[in-house]
PDB file of N, CA and C in Angstrom:
ATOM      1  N   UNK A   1       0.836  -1.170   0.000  1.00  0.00           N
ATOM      2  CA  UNK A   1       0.000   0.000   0.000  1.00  0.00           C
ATOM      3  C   UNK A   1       0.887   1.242   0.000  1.00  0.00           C
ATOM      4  N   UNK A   2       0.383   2.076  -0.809  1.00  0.00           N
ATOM      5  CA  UNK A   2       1.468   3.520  -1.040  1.00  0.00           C
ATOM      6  C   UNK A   2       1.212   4.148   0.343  1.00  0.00           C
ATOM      7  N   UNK A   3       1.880   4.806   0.897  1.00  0.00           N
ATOM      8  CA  UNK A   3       2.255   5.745   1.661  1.00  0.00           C
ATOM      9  C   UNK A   3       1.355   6.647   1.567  1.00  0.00           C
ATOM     10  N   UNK A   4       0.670   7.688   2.774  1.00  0.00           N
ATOM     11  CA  UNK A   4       0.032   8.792   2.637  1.00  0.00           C
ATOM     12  C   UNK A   4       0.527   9.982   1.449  1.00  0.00           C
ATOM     13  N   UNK A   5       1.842  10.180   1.759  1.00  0.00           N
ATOM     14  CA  UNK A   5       2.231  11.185   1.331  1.00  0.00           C
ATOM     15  C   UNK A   5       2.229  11.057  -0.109  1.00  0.00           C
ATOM     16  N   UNK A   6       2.796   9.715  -0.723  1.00  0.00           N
ATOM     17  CA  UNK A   6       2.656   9.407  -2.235  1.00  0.00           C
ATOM     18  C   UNK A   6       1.064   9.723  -2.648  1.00  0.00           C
ATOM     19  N   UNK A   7      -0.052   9.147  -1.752  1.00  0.00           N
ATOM     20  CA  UNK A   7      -0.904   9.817  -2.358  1.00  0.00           C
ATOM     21  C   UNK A   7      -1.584  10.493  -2.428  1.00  0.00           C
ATOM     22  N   UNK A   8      -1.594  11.569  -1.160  1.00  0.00           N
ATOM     23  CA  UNK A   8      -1.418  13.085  -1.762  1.00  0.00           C
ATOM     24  C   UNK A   8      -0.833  13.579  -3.122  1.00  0.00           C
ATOM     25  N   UNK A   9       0.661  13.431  -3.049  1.00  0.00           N
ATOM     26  CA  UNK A   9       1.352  13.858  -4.420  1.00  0.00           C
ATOM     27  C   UNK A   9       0.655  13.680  -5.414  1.00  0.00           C
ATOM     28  N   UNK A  10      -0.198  12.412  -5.472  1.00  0.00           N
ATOM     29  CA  UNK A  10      -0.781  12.252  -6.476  1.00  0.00           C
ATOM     30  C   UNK A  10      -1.815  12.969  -6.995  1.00  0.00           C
ATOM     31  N   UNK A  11      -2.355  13.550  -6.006  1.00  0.00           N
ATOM     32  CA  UNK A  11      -3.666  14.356  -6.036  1.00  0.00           C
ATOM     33  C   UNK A  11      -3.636  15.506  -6.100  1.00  0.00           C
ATOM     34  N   UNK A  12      -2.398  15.779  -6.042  1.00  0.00           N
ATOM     35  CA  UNK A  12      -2.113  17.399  -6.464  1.00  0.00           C
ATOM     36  C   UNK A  12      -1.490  17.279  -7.672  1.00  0.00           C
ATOM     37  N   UNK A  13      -1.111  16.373  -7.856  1.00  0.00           N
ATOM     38  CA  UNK A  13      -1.068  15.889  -9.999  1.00  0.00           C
ATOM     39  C   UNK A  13      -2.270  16.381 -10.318  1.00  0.00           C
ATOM     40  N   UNK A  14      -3.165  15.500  -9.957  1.00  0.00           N
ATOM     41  CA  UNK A  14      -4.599  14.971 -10.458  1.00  0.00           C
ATOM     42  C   UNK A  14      -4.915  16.489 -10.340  1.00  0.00           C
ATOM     43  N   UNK A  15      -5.540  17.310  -9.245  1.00  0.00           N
ATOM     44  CA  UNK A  15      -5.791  18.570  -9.099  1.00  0.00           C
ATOM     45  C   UNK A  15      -5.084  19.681  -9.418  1.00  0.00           C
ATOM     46  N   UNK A  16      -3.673  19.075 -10.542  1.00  0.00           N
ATOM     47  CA  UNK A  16      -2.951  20.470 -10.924  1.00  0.00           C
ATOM     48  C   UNK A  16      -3.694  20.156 -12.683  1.00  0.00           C
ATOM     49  N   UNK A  17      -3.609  18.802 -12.677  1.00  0.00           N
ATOM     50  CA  UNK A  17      -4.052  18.309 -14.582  1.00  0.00           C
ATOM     51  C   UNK A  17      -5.600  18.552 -14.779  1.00  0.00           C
ATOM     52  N   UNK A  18      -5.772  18.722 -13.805  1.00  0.00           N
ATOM     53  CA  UNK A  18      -7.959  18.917 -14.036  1.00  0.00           C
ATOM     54  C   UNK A  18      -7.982  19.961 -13.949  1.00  0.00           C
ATOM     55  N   UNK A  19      -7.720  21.036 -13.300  1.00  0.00           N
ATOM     56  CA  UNK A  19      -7.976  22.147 -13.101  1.00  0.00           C
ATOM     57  C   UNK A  19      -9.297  21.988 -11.782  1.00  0.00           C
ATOM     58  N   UNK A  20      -8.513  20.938 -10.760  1.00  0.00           N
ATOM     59  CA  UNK A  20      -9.761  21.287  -9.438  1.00  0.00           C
ATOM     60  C   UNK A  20      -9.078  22.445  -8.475  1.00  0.00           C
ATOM     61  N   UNK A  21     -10.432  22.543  -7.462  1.00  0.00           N
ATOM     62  CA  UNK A  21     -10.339  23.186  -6.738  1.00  0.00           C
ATOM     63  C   UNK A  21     -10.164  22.459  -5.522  1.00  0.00           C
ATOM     64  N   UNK A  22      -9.273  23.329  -4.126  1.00  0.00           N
ATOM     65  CA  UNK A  22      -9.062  22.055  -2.882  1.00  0.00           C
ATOM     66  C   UNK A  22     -10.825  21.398  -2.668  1.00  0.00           C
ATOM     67  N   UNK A  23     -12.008  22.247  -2.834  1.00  0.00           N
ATOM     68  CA  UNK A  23     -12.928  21.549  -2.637  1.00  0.00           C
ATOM     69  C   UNK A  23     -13.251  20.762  -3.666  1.00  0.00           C
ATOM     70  N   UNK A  24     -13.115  20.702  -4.305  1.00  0.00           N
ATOM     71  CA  UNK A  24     -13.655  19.568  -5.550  1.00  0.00           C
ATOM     72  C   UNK A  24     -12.802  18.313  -5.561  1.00  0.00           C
ATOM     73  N   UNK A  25     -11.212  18.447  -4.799  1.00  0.00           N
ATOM     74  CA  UNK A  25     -10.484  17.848  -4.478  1.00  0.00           C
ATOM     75  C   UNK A  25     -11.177  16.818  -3.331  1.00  0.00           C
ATOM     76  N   UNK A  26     -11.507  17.358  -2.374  1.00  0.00           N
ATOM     77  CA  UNK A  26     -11.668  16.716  -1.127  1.00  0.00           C
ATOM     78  C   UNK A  26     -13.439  16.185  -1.786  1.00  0.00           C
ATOM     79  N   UNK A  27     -13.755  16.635  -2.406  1.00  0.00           N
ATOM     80  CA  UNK A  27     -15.191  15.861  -2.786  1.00  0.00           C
ATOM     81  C   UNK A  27     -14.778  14.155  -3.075  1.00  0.00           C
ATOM     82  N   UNK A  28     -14.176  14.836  -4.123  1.00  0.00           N
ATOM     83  CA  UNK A  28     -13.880  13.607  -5.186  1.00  0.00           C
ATOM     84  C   UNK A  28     -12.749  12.496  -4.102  1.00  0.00           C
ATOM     85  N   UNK A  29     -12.537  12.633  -3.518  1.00  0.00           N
ATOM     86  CA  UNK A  29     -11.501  11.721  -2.560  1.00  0.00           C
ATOM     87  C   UNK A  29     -13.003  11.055  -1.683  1.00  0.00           C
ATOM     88  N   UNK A  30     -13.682  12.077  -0.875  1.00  0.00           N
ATOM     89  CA  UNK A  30     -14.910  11.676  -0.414  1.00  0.00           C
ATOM     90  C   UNK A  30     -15.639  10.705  -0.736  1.00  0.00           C
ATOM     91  N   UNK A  31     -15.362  10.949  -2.359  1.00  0.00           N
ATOM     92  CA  UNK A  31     -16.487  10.004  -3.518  1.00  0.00           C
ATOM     93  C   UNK A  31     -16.211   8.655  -3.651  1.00  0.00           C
ATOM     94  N   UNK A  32     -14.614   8.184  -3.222  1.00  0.00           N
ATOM     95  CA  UNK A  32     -14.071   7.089  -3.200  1.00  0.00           C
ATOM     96  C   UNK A  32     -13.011   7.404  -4.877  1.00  0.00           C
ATOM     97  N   UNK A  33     -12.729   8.431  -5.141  1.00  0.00           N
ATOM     98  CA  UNK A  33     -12.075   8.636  -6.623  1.00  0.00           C
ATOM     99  C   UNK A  33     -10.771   8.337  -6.075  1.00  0.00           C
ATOM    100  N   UNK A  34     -10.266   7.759  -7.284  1.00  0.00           N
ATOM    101  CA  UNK A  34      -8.806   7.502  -7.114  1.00  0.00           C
ATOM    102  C   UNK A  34      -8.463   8.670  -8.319  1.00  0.00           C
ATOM    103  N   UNK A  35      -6.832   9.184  -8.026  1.00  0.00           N
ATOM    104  CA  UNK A  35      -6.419  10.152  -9.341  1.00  0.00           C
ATOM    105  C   UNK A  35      -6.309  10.360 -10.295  1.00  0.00           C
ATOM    106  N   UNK A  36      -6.067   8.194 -10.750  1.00  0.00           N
ATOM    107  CA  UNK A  36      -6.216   8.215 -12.197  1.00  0.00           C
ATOM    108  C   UNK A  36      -7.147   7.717 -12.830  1.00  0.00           C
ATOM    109  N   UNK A  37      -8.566   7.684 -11.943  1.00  0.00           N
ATOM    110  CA  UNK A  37      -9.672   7.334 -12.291  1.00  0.00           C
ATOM    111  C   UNK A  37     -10.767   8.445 -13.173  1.00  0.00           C
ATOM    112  N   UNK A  38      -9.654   9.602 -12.365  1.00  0.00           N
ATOM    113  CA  UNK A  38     -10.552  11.071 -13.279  1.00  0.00           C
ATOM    114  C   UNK A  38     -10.022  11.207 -14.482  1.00  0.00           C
ATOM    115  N   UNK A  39      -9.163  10.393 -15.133  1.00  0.00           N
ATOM    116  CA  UNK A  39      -8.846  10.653 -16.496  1.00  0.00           C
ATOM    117  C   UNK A  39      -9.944   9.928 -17.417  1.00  0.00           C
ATOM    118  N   UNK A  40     -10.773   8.999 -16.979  1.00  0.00           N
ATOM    119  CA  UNK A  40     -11.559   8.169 -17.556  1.00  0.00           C
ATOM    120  C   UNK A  40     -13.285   9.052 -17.666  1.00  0.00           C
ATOM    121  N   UNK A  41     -13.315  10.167 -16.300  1.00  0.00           N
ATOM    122  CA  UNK A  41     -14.654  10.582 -16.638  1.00  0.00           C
ATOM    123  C   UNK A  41     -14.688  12.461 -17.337  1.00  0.00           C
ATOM    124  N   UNK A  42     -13.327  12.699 -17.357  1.00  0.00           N
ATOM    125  CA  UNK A  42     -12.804  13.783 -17.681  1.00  0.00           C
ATOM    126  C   UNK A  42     -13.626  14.233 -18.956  1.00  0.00           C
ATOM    127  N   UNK A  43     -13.905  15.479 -19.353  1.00  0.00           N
ATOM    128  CA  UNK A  43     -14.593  15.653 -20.915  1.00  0.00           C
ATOM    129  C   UNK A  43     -13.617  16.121 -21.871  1.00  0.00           C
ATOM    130  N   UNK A  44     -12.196  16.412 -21.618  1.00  0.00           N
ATOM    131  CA  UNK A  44     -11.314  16.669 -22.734  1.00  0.00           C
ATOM    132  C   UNK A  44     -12.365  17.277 -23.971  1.00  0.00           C
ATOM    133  N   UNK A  45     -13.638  18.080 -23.861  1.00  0.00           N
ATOM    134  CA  UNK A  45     -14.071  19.015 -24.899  1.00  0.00           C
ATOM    135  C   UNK A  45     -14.533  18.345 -26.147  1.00  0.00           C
ATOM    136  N   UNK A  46     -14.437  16.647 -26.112  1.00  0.00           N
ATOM    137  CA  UNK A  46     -14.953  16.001 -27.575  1.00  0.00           C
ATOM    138  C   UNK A  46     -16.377  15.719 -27.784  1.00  0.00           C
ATOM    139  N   UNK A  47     -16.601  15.555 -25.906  1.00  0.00           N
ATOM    140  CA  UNK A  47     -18.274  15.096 -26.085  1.00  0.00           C
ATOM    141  C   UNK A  47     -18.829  16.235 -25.395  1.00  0.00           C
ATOM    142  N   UNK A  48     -19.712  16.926 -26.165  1.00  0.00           N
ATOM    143  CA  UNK A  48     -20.222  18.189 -25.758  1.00  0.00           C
ATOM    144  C   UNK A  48     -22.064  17.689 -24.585  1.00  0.00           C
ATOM    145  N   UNK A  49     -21.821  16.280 -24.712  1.00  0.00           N
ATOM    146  CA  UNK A  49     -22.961  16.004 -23.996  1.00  0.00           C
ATOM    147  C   UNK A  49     -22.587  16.037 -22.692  1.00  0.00           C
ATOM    148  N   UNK A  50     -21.244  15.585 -22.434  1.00  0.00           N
ATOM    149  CA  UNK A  50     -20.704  15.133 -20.878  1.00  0.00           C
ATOM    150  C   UNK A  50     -20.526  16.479 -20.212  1.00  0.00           C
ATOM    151  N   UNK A  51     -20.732  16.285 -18.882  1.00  0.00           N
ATOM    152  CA  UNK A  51     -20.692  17.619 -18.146  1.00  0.00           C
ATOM    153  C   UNK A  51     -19.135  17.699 -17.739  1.00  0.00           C
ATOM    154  N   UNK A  52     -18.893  18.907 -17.003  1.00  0.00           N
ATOM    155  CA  UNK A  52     -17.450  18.944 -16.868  1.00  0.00           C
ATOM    156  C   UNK A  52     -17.082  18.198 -15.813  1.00  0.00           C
ATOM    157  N   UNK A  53     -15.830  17.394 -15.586  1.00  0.00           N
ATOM    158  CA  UNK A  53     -15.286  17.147 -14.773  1.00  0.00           C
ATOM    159  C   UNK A  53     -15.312  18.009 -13.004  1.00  0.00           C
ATOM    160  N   UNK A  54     -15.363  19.572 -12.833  1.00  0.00           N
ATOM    161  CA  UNK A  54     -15.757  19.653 -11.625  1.00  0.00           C
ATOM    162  C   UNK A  54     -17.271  19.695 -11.303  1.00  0.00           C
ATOM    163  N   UNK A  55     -18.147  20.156 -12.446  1.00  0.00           N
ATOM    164  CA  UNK A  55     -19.423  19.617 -12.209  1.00  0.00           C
ATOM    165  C   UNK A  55     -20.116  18.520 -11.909  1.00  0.00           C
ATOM    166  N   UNK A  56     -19.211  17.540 -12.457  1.00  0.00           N
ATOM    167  CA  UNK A  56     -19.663  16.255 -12.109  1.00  0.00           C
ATOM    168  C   UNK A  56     -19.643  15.524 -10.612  1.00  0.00           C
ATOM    169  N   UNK A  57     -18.580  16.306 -10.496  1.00  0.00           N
ATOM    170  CA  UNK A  57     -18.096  15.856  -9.019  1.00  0.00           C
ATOM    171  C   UNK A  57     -18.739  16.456  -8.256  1.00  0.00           C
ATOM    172  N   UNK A  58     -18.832  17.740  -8.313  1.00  0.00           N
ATOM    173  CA  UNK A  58     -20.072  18.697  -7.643  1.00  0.00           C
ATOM    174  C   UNK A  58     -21.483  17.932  -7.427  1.00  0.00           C
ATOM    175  N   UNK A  59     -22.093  17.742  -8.267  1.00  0.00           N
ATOM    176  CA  UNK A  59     -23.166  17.273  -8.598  1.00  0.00           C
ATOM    177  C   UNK A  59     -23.171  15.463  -7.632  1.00  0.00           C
ATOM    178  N   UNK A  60     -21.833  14.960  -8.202  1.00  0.00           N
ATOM    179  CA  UNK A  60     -22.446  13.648  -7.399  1.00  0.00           C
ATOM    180  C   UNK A  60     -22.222  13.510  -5.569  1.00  0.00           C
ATOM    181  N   UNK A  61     -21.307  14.948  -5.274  1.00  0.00           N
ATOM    182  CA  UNK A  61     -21.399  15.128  -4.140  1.00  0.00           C
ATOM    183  C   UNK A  61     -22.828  15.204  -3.381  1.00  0.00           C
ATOM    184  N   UNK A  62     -23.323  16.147  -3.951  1.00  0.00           N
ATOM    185  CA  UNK A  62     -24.568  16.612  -3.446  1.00  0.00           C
ATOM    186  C   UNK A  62     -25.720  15.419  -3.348  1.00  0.00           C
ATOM    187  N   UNK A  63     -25.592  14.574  -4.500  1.00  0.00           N
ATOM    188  CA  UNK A  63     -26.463  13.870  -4.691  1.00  0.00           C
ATOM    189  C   UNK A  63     -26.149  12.698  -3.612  1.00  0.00           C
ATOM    190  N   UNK A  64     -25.012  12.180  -3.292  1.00  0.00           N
ATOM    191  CA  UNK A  64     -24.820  11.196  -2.194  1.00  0.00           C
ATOM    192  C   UNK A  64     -24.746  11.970  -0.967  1.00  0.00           C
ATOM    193  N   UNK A  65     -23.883  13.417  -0.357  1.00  0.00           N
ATOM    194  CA  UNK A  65     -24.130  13.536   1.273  1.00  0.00           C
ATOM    195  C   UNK A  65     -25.268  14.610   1.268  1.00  0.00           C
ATOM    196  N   UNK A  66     -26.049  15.058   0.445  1.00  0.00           N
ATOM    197  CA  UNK A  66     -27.064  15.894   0.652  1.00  0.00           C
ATOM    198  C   UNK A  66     -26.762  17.314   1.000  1.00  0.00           C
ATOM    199  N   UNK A  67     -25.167  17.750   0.615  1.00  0.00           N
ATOM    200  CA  UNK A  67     -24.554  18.838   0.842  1.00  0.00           C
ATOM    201  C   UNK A  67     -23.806  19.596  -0.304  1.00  0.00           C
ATOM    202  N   UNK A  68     -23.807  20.942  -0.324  1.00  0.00           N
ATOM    203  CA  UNK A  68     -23.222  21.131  -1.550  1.00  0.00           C
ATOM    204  C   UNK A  68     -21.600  21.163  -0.967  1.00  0.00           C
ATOM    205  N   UNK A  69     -20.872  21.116  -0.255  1.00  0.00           N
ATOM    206  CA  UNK A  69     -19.753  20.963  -0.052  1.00  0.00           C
ATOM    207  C   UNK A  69     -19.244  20.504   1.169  1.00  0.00           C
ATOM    208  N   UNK A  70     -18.223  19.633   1.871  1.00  0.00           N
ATOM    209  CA  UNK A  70     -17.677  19.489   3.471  1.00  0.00           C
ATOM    210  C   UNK A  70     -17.884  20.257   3.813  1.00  0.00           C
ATOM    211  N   UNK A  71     -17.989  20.097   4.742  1.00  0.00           N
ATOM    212  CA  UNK A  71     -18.214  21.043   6.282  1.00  0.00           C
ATOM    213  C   UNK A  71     -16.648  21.674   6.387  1.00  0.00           C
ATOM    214  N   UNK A  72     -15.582  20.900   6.421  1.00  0.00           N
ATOM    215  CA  UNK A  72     -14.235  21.329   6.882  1.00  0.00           C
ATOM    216  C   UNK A  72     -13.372  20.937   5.286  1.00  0.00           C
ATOM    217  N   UNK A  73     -12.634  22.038   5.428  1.00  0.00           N
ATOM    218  CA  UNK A  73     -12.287  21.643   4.296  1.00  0.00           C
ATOM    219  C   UNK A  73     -10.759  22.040   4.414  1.00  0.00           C
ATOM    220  N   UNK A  74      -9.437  21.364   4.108  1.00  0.00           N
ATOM    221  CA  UNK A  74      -8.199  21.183   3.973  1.00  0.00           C
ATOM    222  C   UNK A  74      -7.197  21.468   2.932  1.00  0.00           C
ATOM    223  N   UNK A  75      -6.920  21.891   2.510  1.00  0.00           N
ATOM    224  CA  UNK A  75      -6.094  21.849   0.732  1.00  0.00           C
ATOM    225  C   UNK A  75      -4.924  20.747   1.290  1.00  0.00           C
ATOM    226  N   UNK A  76      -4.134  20.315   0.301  1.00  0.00           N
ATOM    227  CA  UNK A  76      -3.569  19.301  -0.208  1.00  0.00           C
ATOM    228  C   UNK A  76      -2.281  19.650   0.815  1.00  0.00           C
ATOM    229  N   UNK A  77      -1.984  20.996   1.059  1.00  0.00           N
ATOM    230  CA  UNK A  77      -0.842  20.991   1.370  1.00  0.00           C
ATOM    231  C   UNK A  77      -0.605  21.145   2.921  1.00  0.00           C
ATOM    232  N   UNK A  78      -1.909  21.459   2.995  1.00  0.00           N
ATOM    233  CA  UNK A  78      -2.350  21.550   4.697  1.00  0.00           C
ATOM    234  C   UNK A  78      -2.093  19.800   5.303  1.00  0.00           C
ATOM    235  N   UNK A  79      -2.541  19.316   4.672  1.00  0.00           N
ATOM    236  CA  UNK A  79      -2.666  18.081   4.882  1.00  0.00           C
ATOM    237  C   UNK A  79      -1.248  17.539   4.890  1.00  0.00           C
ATOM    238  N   UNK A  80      -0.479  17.809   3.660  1.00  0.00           N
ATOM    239  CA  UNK A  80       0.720  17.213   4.132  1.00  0.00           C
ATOM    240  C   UNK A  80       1.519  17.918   5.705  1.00  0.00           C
ATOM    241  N   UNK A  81       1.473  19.141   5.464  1.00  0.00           N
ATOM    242  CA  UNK A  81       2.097  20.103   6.907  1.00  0.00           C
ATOM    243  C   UNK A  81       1.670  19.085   7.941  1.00  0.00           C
ATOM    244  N   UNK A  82       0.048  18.916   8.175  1.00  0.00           N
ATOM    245  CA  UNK A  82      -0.483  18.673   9.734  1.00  0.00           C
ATOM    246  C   UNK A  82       0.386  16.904   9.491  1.00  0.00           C
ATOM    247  N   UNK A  83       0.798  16.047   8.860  1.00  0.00           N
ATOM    248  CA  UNK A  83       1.014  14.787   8.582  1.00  0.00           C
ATOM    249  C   UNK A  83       2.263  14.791   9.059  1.00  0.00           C
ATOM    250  N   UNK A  84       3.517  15.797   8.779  1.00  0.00           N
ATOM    251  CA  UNK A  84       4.696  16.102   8.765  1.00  0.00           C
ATOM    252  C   UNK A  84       4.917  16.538  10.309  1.00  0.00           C
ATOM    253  N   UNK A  85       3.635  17.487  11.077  1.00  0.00           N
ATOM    254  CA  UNK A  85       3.927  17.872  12.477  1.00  0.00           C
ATOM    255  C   UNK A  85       3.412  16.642  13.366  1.00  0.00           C
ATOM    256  N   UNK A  86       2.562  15.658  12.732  1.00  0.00           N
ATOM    257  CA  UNK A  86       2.097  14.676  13.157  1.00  0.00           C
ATOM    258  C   UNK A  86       3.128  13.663  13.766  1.00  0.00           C
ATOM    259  N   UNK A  87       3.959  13.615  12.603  1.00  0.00           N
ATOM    260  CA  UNK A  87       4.820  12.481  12.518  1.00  0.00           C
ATOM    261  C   UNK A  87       6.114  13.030  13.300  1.00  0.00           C
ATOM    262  N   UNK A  88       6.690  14.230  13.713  1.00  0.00           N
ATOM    263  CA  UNK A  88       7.406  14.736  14.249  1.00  0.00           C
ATOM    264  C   UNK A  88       7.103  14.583  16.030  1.00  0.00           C
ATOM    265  N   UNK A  89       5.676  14.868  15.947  1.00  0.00           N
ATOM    266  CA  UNK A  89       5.146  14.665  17.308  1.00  0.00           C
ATOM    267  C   UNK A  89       5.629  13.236  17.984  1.00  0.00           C
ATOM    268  N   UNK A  90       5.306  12.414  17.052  1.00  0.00           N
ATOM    269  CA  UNK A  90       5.584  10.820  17.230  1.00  0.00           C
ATOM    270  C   UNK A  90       6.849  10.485  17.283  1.00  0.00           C
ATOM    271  N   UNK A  91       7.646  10.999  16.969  1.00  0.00           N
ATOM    272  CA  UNK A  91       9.095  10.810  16.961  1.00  0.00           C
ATOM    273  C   UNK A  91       9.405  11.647  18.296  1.00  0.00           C
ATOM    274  N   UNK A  92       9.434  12.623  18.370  1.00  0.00           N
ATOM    275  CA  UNK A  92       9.994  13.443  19.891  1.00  0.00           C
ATOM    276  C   UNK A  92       9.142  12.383  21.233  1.00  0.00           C
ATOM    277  N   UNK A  93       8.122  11.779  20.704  1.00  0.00           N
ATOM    278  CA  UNK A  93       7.665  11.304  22.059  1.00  0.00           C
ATOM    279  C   UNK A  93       8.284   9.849  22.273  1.00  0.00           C
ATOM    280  N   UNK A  94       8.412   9.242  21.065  1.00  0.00           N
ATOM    281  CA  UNK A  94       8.771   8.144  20.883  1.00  0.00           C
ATOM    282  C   UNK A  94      10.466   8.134  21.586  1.00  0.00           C
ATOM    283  N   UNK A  95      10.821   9.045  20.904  1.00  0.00           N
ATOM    284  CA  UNK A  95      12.945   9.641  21.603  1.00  0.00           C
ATOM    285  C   UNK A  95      12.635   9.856  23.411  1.00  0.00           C
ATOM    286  N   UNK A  96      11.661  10.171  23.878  1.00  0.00           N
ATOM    287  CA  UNK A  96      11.884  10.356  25.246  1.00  0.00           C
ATOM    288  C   UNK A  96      11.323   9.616  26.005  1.00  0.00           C
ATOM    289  N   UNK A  97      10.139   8.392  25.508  1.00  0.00           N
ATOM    290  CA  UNK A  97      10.112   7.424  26.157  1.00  0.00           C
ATOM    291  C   UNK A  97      11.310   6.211  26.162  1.00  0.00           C
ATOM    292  N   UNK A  98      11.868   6.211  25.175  1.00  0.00           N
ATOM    293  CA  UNK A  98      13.343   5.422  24.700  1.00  0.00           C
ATOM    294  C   UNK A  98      14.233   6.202  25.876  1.00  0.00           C
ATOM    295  N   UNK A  99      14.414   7.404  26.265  1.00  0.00           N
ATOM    296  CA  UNK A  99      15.722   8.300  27.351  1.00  0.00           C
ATOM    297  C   UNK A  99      15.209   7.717  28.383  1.00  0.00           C
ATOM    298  N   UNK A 100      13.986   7.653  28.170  1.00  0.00           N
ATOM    299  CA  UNK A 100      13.380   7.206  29.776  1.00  0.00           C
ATOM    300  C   UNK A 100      13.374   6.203  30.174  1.00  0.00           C
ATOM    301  N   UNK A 101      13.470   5.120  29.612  1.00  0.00           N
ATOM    302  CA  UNK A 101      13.140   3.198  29.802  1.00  0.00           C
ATOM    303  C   UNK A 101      14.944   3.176  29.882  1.00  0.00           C
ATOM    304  N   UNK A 102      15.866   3.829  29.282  1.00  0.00           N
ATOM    305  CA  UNK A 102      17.427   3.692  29.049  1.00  0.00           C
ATOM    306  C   UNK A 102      17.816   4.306  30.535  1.00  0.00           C
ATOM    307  N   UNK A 103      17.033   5.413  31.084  1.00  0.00           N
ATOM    308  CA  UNK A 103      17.792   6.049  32.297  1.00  0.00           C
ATOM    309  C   UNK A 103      17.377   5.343  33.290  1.00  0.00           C
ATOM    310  N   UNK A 104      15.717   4.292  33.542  1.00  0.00           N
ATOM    311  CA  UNK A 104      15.245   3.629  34.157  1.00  0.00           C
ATOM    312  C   UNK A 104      16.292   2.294  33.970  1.00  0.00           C
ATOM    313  N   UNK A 105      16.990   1.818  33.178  1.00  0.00           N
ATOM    314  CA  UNK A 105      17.928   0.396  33.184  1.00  0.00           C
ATOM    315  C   UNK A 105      19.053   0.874  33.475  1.00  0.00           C
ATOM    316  N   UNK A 106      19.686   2.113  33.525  1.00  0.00           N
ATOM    317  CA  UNK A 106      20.820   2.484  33.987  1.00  0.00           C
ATOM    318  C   UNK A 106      20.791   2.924  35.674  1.00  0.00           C
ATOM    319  N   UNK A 107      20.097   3.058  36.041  1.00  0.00           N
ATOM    320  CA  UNK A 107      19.859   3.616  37.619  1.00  0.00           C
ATOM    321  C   UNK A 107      19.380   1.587  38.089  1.00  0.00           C
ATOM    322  N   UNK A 108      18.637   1.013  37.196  1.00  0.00           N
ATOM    323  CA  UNK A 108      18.562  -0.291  37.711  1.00  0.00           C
ATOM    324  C   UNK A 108      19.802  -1.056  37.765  1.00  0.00           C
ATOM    325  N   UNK A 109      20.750  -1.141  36.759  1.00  0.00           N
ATOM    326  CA  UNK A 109      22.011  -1.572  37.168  1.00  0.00           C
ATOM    327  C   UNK A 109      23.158  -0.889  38.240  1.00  0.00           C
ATOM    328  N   UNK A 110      22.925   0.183  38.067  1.00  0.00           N
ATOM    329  CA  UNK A 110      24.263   1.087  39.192  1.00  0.00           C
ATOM    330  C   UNK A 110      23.269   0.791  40.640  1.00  0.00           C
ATOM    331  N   UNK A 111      21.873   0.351  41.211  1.00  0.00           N
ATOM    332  CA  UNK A 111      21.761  -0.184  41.681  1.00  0.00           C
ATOM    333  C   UNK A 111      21.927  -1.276  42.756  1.00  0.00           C
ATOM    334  N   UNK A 112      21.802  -2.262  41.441  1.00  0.00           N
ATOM    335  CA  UNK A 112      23.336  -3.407  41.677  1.00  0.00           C
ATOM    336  C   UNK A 112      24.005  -3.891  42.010  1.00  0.00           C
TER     337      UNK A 112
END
């Protein structure tokens, strides 16, 4: 399984090549869309019947949570930041329960 961060990256592909918006972004993730799944419902301008790619997504938002947009809404890069302070958090706590179990076996041996 890819990594969070790979697929983000991906979705700011996907949302730099479509021309979405962070909300049409976070719809379409909502929707269960994968990045390279929007190349398949995309209108590339040949079929003048198909609606556009952020309309569509618009539209099937509404139609499944009964909302025209999230409640909270994130851009791509927010998401990586809060992931990055996330994972930093986890590491500084992780380093001082490790000082702590090491200073707890060193006071247990001088003990001794």
């Amino acid at each position: 399984m890819a990594s969070r961060r790979t697929i983000i990256e991906e979705w700011m592909v996907a949302q730099k090549r479509h021309h979405l918006s962070d909300v049409q972004v976070q719809m379409a993730r909502e929707l269960g869309f994968k990045p390279d799944s929007l190349r398949k419902i995309d209108n590339h301008k040949q079929e003048p019947w198909k609606t556009p790619l952020p309309q569509h997504i618009e539209n099937l938002y509404e139609k499944r949570f009964k909302r025209e947009q999230p409640e909270i809404v994130k851009s791509l890069k927010q998401q990586l930041q809060e992931d990055a302070a996330k994972r930093a958090a986890k590491k500084k706590a992780k380093d001082a329960r490790r000082k702590a179990a090491q200073e707890q076996d060193d006071q247990s041996l001088n003990a001794e």
